[in-house]
Protein backbone atom coordinates (compact mmCIF):
# COMPACT_ATOMS: atom_id res chain seq x y z
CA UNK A 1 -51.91 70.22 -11.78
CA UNK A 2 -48.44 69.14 -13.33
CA UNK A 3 -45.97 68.39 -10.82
CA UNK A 4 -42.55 67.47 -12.05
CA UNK A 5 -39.11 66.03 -9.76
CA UNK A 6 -35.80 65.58 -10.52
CA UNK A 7 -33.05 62.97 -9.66
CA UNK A 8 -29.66 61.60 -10.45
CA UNK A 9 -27.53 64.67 -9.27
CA UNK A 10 -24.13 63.60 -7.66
CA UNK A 11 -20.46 64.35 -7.54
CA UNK A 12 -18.29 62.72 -9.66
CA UNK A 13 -14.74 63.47 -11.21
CA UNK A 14 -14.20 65.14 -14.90
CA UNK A 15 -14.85 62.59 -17.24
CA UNK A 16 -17.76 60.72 -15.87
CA UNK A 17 -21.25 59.76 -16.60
CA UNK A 18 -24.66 60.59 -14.77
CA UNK A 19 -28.21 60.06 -16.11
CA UNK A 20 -30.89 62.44 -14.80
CA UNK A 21 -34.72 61.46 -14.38
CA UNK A 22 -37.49 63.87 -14.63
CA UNK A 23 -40.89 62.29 -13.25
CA UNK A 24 -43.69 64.00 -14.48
CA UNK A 25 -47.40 64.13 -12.60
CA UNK A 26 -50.68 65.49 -13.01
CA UNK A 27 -53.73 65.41 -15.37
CA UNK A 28 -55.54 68.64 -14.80
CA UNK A 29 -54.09 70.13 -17.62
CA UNK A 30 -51.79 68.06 -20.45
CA UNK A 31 -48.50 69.38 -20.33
CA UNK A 32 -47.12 68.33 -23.47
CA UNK A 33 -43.67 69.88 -23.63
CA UNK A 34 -40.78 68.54 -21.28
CA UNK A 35 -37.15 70.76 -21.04
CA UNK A 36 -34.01 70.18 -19.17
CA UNK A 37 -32.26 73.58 -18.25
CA UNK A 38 -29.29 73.90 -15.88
CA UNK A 39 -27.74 76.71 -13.82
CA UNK A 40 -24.57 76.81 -13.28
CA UNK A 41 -22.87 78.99 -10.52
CA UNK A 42 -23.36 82.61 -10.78
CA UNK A 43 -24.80 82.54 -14.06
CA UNK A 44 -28.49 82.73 -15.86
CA UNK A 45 -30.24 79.40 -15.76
CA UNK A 46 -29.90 77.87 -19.55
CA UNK A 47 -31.58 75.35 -21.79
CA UNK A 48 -30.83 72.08 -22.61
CA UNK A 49 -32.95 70.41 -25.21
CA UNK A 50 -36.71 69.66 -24.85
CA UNK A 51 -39.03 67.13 -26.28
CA UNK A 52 -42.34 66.65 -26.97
CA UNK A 53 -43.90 63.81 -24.96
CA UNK A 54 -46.51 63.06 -27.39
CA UNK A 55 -43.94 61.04 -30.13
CA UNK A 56 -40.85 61.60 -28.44
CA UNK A 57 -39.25 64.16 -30.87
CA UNK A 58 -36.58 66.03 -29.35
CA UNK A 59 -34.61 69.17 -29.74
CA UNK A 60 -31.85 69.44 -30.73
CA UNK A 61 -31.13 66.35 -32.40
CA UNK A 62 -28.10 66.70 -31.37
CA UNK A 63 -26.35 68.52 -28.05
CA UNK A 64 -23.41 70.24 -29.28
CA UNK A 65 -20.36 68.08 -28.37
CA UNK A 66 -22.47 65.13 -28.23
CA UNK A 67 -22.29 64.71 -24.72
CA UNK A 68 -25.99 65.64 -23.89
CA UNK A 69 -28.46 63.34 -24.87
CA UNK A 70 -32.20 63.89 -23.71
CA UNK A 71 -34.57 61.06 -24.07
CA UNK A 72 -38.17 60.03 -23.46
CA UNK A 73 -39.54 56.54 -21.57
CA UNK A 74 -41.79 54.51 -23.17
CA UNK A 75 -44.24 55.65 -20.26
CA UNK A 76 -44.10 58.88 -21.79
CA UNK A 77 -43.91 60.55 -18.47
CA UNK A 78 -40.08 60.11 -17.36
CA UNK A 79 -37.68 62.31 -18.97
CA UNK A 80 -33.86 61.92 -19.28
CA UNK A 81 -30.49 63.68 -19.40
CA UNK A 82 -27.83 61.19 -20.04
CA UNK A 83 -24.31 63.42 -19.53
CA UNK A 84 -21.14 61.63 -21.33
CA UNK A 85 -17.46 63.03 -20.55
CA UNK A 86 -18.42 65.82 -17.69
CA UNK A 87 -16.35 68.80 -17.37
CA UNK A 88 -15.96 71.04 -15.01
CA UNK A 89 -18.15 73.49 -16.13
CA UNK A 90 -21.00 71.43 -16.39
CA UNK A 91 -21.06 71.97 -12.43
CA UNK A 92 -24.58 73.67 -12.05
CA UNK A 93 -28.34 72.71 -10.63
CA UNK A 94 -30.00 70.64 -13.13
CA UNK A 95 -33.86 71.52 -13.27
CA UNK A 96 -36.83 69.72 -15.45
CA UNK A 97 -39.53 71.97 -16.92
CA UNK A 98 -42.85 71.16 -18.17
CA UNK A 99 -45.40 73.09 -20.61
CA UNK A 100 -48.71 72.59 -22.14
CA UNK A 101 -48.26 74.69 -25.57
CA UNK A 102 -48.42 72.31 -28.87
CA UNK A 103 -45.59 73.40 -30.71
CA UNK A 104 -42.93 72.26 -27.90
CA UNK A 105 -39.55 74.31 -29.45
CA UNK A 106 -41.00 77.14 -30.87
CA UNK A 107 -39.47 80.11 -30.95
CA UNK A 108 -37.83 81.47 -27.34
CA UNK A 109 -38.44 77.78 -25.83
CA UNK A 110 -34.73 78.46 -24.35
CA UNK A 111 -36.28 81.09 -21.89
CA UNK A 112 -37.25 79.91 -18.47
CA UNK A 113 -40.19 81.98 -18.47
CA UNK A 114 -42.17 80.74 -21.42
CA UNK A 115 -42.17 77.45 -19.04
CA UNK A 116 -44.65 77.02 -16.38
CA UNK A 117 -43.98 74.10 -14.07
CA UNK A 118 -40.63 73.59 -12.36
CA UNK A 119 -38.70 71.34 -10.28
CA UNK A 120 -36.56 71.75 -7.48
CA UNK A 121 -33.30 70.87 -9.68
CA UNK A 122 -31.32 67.93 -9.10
CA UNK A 123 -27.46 69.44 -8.03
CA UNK A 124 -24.60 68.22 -10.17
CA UNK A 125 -20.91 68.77 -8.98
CA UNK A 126 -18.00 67.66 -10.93
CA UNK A 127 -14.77 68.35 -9.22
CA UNK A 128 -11.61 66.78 -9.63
C-alpha cells in the first residue's frame, strides 16, 4: 500500500524560499506518478506539476512565473517543491499525491480525484 508524507511547511515573510519533501512508501502496488497540489484558503485544492518517478520527467517544464520548481531524488522516492519569491497568495496547505497509471499527465491529471493516495499536506503561511 502507497503511503506518502509531506514536510517543509512554515511561515515565512513575502519573498522567501521553502523546499517541500514528499516521502513516498509502499510496494504493494507501483505507484508511478507523483503530484504536488495546494489549497489555498477557501478555495478548490489545485495542481502543481507532477512527475513520473520512473525517469524523472516532469510537468510542466516550467511553473508559470518560474517560481515553482518540482524535482525528483536520485532515490526515486522523495519528491520536491522548491518555492522561489513567495507571495501572499501562495498561503495554502501543500499536499503530495501519488498514482499508479503509466501515462503520469494525461489528460485531467490536475483533478484531485483521478489521484489515489494522499498526504496530510504540509501548511504553508506567508504573511508579512
Amino acid at each position: 500500500q502507497t503511503q506518502v508524507v509531506e514536510s517543509g511547511g512554515g511561515s515565512v515573510q513575502p519573498g522567501g524560499s521553502l523546499r517541500l519533501s514528499c516521502i513516498k512508501s509502499g510496494v504493494a502496488f507501483p505507484s508511478y506518478c507523483m503530484a504536488w497540489f495546494r489549497q489555498a484558503p477557501g478555495k478548490e485544492r489545485e495542481a502543481i506539476a507532477v512527475v513520473d518517478t520512473r525517469n524523472g520527467s516532469t510537468y510542466p517544464a516550467n511553473s508559470p512565473n518560474g517560481r515553482f520548481t518540482i524535482s525528483l531524488d536520485n532515490n526515486k522516492y522523495t519528491l520536491y517543491l522548491q518555492i522561489d519569491d513567495l507571495q501572499l497568495e501562495d498561503t495554502g496547505k501543500y499536499y503530495c499525491a501519488a498514482d499508479r497509471t503509466s501515462f503520469c499527465w494525461r489528460a485531467g491529471w490536475e483533478h484531485p480525484t483521478r489521484w489515489t493516495y494522499w498526504g496530510q499536506g504540509t501548511q504553508v503561511t506567508v504573511s508579512s
